[in-house]
C-alpha atoms as a PDB file:
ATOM      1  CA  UNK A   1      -0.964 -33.181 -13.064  1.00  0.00           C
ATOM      2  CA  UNK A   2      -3.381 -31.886 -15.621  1.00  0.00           C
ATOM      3  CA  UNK A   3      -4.602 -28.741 -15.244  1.00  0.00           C
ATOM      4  CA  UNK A   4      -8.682 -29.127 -14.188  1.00  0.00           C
ATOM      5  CA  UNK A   5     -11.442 -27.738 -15.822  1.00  0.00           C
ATOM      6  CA  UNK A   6     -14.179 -26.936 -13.834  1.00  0.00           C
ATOM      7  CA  UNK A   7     -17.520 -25.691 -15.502  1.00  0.00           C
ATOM      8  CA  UNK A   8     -19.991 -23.004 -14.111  1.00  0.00           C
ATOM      9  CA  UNK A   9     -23.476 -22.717 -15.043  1.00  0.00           C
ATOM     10  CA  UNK A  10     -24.798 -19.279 -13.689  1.00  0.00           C
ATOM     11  CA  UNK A  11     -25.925 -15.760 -14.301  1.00  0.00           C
ATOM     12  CA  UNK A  12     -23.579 -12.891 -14.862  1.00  0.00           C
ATOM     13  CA  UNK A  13     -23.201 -10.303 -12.145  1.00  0.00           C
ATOM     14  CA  UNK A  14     -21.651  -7.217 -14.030  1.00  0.00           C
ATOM     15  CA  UNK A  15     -20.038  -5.525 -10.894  1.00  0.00           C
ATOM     16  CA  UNK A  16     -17.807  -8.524 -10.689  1.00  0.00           C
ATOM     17  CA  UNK A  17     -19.059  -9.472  -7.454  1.00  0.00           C
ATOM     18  CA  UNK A  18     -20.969 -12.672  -7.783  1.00  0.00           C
ATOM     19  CA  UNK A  19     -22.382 -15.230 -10.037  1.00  0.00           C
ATOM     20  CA  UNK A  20     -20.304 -16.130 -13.344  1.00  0.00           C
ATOM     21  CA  UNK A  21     -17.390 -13.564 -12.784  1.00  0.00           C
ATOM     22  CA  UNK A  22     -17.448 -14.628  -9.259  1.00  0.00           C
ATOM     23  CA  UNK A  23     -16.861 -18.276 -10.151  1.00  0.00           C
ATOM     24  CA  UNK A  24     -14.360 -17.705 -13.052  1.00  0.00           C
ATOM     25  CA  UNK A  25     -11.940 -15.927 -10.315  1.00  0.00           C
ATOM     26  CA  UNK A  26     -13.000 -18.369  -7.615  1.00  0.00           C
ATOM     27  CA  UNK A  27     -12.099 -21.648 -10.334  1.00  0.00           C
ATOM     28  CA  UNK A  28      -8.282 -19.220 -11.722  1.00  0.00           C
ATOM     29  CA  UNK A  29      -7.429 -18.925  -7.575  1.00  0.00           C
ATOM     30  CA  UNK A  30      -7.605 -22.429  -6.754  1.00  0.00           C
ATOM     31  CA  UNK A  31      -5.581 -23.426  -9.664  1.00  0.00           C
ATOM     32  CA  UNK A  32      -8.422 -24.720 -12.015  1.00  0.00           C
ATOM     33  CA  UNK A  33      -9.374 -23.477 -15.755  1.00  0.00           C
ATOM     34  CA  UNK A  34     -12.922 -22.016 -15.766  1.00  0.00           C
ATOM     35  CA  UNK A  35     -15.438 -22.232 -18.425  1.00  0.00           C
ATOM     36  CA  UNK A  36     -18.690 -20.125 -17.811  1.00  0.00           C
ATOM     37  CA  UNK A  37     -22.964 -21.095 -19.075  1.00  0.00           C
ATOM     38  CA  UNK A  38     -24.380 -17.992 -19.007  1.00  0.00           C
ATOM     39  CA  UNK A  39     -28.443 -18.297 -18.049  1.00  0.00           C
ATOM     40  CA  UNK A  40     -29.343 -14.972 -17.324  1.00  0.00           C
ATOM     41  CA  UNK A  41     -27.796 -11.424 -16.976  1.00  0.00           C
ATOM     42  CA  UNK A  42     -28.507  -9.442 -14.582  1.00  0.00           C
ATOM     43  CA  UNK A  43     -28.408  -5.586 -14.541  1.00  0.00           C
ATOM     44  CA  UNK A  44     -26.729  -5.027 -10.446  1.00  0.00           C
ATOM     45  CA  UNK A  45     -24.268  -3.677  -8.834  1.00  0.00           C
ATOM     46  CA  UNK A  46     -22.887  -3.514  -5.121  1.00  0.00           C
ATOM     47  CA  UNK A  47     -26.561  -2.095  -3.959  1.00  0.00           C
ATOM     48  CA  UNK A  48     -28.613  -4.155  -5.620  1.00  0.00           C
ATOM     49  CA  UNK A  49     -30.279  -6.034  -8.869  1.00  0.00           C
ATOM     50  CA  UNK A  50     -32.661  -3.979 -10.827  1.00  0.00           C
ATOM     51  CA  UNK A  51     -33.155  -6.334 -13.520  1.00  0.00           C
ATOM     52  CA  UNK A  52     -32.699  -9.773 -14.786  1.00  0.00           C
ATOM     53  CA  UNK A  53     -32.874 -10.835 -18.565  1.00  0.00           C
ATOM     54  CA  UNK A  54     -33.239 -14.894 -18.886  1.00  0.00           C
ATOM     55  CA  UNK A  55     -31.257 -16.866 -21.244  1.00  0.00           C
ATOM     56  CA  UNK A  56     -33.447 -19.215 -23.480  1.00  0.00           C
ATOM     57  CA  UNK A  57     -33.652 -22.377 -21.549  1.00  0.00           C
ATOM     58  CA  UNK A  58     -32.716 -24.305 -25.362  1.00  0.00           C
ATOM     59  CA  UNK A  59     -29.608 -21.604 -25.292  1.00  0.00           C
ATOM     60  CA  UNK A  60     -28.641 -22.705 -22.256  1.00  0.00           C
ATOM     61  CA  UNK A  61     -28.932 -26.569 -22.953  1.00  0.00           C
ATOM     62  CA  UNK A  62     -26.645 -25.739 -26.057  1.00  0.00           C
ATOM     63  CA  UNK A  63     -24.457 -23.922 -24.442  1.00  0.00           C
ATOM     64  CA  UNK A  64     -23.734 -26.870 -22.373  1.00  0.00           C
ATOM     65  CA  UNK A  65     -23.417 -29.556 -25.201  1.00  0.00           C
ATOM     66  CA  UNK A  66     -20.982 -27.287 -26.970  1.00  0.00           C
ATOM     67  CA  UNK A  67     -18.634 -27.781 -24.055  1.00  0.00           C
ATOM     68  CA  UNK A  68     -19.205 -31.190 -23.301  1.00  0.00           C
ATOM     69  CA  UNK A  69     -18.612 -32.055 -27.370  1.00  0.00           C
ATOM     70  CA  UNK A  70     -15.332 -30.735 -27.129  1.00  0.00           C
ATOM     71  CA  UNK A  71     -13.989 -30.003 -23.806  1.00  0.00           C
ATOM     72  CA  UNK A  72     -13.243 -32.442 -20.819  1.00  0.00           C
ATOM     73  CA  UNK A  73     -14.797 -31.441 -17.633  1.00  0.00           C
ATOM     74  CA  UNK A  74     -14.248 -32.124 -14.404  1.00  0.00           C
ATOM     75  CA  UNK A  75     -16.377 -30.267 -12.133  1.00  0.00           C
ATOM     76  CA  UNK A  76     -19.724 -28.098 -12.163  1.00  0.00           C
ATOM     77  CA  UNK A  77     -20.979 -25.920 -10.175  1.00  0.00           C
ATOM     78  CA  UNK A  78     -24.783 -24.691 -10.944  1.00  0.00           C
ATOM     79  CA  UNK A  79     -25.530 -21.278  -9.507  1.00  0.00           C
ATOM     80  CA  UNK A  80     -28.360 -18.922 -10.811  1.00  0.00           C
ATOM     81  CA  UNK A  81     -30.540 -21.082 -12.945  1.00  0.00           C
ATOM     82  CA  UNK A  82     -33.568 -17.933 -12.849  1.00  0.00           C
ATOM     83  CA  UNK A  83     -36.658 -20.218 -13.875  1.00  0.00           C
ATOM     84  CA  UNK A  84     -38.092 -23.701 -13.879  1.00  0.00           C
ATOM     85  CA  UNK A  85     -37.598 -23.460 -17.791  1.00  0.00           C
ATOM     86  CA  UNK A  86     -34.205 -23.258 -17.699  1.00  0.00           C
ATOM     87  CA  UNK A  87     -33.996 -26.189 -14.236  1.00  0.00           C
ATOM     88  CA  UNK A  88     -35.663 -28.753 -16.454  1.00  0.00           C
ATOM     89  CA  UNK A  89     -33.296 -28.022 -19.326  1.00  0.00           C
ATOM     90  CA  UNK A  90     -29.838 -28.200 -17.584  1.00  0.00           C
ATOM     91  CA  UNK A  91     -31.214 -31.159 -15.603  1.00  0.00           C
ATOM     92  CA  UNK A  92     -32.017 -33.451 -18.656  1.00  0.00           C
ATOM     93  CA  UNK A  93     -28.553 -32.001 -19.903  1.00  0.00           C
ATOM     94  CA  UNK A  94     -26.634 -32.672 -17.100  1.00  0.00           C
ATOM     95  CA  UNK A  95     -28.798 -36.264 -16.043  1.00  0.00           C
ATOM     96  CA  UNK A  96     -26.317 -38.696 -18.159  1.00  0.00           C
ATOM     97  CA  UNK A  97     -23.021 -36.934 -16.872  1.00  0.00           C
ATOM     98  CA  UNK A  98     -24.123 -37.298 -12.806  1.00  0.00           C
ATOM     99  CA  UNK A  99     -21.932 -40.294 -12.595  1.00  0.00           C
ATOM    100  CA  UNK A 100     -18.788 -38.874 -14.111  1.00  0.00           C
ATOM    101  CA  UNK A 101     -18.060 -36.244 -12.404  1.00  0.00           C
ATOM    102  CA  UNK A 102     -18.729 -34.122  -9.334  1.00  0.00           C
ATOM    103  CA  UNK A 103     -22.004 -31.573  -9.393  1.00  0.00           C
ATOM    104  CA  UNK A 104     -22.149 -28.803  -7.054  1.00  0.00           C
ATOM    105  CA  UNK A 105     -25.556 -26.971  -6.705  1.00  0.00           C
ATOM    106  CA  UNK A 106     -25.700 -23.861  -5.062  1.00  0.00           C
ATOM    107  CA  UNK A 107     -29.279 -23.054  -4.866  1.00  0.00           C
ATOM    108  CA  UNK A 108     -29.210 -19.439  -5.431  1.00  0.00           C
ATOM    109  CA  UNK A 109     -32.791 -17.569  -4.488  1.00  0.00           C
ATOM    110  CA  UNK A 110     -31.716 -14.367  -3.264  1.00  0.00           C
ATOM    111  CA  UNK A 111     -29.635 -11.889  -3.863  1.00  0.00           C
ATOM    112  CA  UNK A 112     -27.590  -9.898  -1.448  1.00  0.00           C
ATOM    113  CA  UNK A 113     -29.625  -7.245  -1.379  1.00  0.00           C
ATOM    114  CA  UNK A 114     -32.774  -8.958  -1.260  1.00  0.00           C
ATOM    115  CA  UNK A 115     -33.575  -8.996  -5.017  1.00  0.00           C
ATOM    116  CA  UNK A 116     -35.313 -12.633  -5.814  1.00  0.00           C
ATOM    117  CA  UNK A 117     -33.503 -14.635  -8.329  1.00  0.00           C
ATOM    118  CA  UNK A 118     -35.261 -17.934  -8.952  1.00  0.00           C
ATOM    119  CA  UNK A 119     -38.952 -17.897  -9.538  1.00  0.00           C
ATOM    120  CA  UNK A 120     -41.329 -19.484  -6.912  1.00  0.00           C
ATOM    121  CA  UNK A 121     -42.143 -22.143  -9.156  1.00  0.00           C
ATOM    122  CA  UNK A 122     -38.710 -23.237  -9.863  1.00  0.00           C
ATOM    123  CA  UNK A 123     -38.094 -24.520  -6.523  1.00  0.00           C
ATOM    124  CA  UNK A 124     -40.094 -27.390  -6.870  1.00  0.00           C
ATOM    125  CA  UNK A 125     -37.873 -27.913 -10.254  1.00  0.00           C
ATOM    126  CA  UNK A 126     -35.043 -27.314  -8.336  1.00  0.00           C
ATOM    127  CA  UNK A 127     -35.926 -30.012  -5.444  1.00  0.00           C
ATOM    128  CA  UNK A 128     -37.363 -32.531  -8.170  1.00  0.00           C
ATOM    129  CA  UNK A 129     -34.644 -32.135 -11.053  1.00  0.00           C
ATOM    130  CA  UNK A 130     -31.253 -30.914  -9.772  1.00  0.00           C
ATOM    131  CA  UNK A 131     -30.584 -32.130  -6.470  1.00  0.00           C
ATOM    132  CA  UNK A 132     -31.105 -35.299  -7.417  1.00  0.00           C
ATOM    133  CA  UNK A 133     -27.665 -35.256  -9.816  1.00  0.00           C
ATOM    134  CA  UNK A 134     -25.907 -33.188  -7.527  1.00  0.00           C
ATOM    135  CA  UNK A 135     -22.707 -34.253  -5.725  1.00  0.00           C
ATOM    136  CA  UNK A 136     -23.023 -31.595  -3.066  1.00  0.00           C
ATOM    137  CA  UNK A 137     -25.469 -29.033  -2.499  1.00  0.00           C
ATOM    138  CA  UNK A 138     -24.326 -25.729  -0.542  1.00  0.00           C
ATOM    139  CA  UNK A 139     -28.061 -24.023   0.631  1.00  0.00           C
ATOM    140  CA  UNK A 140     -27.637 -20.974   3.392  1.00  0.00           C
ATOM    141  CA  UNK A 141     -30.464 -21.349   6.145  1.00  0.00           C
ATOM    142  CA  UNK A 142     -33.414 -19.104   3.737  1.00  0.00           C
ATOM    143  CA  UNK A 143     -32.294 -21.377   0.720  1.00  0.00           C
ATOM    144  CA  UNK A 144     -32.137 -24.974   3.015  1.00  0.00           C
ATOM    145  CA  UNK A 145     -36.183 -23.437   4.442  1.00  0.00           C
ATOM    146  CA  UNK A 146     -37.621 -22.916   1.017  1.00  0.00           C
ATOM    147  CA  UNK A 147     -36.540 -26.248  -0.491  1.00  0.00           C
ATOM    148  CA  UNK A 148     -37.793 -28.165   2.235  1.00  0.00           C
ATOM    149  CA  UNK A 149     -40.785 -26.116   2.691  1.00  0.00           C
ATOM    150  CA  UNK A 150     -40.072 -25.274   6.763  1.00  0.00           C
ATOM    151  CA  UNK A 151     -38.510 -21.815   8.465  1.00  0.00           C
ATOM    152  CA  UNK A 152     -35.135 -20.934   8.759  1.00  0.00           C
ATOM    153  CA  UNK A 153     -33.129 -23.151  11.286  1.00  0.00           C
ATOM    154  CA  UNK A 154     -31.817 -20.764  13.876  1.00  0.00           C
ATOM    155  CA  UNK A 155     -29.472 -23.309  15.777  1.00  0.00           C
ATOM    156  CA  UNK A 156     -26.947 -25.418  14.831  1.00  0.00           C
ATOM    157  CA  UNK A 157     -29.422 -28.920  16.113  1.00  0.00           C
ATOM    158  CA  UNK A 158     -32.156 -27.395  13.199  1.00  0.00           C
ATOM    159  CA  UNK A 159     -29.278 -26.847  10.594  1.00  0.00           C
ATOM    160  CA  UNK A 160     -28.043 -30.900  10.983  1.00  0.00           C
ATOM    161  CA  UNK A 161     -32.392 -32.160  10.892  1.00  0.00           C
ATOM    162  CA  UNK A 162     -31.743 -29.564   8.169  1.00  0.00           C
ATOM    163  CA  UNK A 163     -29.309 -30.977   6.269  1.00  0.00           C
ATOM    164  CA  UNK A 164     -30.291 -34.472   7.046  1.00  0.00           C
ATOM    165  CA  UNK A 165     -33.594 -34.215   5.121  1.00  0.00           C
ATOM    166  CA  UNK A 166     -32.329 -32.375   2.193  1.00  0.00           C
ATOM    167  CA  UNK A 167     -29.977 -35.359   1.786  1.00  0.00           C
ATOM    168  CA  UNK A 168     -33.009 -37.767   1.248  1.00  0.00           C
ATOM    169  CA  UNK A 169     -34.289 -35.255  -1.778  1.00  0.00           C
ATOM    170  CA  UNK A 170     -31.129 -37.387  -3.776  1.00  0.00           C
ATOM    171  CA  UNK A 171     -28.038 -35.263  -3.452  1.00  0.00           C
ATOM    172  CA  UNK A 172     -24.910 -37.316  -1.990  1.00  0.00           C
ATOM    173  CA  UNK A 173     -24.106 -34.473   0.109  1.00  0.00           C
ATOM    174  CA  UNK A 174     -25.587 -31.313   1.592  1.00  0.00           C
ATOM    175  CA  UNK A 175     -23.323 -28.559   3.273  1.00  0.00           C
ATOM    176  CA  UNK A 176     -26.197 -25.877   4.977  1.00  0.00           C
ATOM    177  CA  UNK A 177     -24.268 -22.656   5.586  1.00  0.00           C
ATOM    178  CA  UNK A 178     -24.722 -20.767   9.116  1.00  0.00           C
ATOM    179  CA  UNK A 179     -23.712 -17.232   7.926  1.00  0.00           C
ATOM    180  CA  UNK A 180     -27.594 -16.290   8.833  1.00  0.00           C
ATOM    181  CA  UNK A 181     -27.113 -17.700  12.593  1.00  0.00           C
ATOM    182  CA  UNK A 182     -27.081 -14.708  15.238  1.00  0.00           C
ATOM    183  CA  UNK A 183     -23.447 -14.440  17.016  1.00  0.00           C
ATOM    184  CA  UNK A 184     -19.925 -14.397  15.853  1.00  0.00           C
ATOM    185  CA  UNK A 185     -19.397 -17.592  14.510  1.00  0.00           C
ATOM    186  CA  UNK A 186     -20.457 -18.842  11.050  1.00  0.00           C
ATOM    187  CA  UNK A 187     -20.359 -22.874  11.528  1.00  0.00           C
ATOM    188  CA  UNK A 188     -21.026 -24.702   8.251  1.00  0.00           C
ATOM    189  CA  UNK A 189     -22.477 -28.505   8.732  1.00  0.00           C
ATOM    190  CA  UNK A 190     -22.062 -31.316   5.689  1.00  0.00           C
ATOM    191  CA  UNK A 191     -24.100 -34.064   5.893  1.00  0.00           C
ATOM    192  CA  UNK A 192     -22.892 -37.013   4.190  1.00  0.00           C
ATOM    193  CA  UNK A 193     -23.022 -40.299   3.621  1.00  0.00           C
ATOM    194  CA  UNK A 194     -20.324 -40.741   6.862  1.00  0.00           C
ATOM    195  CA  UNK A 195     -22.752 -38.591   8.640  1.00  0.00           C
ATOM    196  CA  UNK A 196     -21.990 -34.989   9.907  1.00  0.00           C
ATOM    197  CA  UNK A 197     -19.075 -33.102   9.676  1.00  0.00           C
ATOM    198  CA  UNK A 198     -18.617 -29.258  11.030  1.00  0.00           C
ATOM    199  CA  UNK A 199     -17.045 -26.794   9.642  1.00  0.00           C
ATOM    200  CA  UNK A 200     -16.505 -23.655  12.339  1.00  0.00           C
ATOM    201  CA  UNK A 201     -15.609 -20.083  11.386  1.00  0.00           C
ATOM    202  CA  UNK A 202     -15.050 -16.691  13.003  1.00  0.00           C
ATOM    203  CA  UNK A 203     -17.652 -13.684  11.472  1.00  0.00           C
ATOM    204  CA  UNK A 204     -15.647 -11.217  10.120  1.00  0.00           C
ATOM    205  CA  UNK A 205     -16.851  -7.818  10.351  1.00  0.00           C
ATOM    206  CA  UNK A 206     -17.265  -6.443   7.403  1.00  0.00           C
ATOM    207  CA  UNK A 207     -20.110  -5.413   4.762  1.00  0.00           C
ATOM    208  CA  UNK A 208     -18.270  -6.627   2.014  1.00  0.00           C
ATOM    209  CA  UNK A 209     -19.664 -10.116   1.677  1.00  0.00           C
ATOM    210  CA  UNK A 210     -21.447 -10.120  -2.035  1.00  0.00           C
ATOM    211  CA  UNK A 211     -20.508 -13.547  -3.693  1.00  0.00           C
ATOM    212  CA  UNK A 212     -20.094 -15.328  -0.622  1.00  0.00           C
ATOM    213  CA  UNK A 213     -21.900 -18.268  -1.539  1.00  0.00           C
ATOM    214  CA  UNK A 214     -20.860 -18.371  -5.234  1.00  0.00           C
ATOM    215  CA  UNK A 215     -17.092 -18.363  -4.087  1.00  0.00           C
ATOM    216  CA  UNK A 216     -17.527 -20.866  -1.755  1.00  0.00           C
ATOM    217  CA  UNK A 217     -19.366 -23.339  -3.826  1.00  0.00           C
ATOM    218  CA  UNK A 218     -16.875 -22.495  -6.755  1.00  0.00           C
ATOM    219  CA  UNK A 219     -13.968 -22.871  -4.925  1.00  0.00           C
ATOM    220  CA  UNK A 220     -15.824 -26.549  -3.460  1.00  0.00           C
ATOM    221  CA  UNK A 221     -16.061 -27.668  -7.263  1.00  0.00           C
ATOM    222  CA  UNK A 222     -12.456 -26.159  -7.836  1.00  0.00           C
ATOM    223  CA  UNK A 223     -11.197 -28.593  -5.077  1.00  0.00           C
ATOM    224  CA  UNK A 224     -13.438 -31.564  -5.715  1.00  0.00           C
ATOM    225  CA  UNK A 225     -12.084 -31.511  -9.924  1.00  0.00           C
ATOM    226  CA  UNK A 226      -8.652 -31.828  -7.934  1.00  0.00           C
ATOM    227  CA  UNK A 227      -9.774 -35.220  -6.829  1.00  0.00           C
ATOM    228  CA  UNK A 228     -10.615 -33.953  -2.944  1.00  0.00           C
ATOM    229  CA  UNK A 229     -13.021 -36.136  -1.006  1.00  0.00           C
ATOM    230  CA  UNK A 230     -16.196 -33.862  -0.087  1.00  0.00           C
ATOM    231  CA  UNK A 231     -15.020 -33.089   3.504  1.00  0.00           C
ATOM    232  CA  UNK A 232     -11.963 -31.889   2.375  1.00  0.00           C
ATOM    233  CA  UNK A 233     -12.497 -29.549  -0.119  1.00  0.00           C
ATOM    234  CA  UNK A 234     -15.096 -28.085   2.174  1.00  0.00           C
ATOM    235  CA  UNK A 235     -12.484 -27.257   4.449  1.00  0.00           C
ATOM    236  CA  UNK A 236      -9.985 -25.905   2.062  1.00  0.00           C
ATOM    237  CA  UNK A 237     -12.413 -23.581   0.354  1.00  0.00           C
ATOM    238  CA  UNK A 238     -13.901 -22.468   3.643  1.00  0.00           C
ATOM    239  CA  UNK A 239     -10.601 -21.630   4.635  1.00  0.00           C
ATOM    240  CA  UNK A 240      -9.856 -19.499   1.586  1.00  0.00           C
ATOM    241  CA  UNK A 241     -13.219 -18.038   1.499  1.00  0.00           C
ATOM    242  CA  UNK A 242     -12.233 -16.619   4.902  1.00  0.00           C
ATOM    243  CA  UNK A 243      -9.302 -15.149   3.767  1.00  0.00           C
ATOM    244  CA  UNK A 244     -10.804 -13.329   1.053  1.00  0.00           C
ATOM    245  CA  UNK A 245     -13.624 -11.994   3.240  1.00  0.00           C
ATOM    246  CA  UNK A 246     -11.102 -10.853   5.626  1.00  0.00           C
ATOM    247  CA  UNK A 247      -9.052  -9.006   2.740  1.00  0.00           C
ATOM    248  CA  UNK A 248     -12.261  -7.481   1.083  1.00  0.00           C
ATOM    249  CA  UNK A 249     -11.677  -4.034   2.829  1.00  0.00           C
ATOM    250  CA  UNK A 250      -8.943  -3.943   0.448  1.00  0.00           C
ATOM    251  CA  UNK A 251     -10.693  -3.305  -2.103  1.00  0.00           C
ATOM    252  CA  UNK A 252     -12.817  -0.644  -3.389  1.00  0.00           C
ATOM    253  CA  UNK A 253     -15.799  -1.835  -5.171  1.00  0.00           C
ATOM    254  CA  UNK A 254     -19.107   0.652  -4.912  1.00  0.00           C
ATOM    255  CA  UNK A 255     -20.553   1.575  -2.070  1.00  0.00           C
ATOM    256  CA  UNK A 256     -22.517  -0.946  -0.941  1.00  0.00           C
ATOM    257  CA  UNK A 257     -21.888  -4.584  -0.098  1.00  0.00           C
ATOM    258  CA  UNK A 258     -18.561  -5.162  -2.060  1.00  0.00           C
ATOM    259  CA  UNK A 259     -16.750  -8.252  -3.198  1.00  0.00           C
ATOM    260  CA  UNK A 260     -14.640 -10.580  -1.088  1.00  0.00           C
ATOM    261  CA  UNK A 261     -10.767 -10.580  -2.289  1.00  0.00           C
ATOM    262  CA  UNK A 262     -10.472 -13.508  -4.810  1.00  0.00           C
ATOM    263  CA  UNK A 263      -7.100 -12.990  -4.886  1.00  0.00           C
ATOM    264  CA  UNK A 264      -5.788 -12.095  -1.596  1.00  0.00           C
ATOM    265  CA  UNK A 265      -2.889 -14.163  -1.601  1.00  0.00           C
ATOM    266  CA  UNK A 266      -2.206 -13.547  -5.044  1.00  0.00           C
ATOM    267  CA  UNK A 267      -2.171  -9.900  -5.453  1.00  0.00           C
ATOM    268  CA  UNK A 268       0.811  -7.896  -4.245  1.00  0.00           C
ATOM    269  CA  UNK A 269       0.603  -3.715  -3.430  1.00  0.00           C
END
């Protein structure tokens, strides 16, 4: 079979962790060729962003024709989009291509060290422009809140009312993420048009988490350009997202929260 390529639209994270270099490693481990939008950079490492420099949201648009004028894609997964500016433009982009292939949106808001990286009044952008074209949208319980307007769901009932209305904002699929939930598991719930479907996962103890959701929405599109129906590609990238969390203490990345192991069950000692 053809190799898939699988598209990311996202800001850059320079310490490797997250965003753009997060998804390019995420896209190479589950067998797919990466291509990267860059729409903003960010100045961070493993303790935290100290500043963000925006891509022109016309930059961003052309970076996105430029691929689509000359290379087939089969997947994307939006990440960082920083601004309503730059929301509107990879929306009207992205509007005609909705029904050819598979759109992940991974709301990103926050960063893991608390750092804000979309602008209040994107949201509404956000809510209004992208998840309508989106395939599958991955929110954790702050990001599912904000786009709906409500506070965090802290049990697994609030994360499936949760999910349910974020569905009827247009997306065709909504997986809320329960890392935030108190205890030791991490359940995931995706809300479909079959209805709801959970995902359940051990928390592994470690502080090396940074990327988590850009991995696991990367590695979703990796699996969904590989012609995997929704529920299943969930499942296999939640199960290799665990595996690199569980391998990230094998690293050593700066000395706060650290990457997850891309390539755990690549990379040899």
């Amino acid at each position: 079979m053809t190799i898939r390529n699988v598209l990311s639209i996202a800001g850059s994270d320079p310490s490797g962790g997250a965003g753009i270099q997060a998804d390019l490693k995420a896209f190479s481990a589950r067998g797919t060729y990466g291509m990267a939008v860059l729409t903003a950079l960010t100045a961070q490492n493993t303790q935290g962003v100290t500043g963000v420099h925006t891509v022109p949201a016309g930059f961003v648009a052309d970076q996105i024709r430029a691929i689509f004028a000359d290379v087939r894609v089969d997947a994307i997964k939006i990440g960082m989009i920083a601004n309503a500016e730059i929301a509107e433009a990879v929306a009207d982009v992205l509007r005609s291509h909705r029904s050819e292939l598979p759109i992940v949106l991974d709301p990103v808001m926050m960063a893991k060290g608390g750092s804000p990286l979309l602008a209040p009044d994107a949201i509404d952008v956000v809510t209004r422009g992208l998840m309508p074209i989106a395939s599958l949208v991955t929110p954790n319980l702050p990001e599912a809140a904000a786009l709906l307007g409500e506070a965090a769901a802290t049990t697994r009932q609030e994360m499936a009312e949760q999910a349910g209305r974020l569905r009827k904002l247009g997306p065709n699929a909504v997986l809320v993420k329960g890392g935030h939930l108190e205890g030791d598991d991490s359940p995931d719930i995706l809300a479909d048009a079959t209805g709801t479907h959970w995902f359940e996962g051990r928390r592994v103890e470690t502080k090396n988490t940074h990327g988590t959701g850009c991995t696991l929405s990367s590695a979703i599109a990796a699996e969904l350009a590989k012609g995997a129906a929704p529920a299943q590609a969930v499942s296999i990238a939640k199960a290799y997202l665990a595996g690199a969390i569980a391998a990230a203490d094998t690293l050593a990345v700066g000395s706060g929260h650290g990457p997850v192991q891309h390539f755990y069950n690549l990379w040899k000692n």
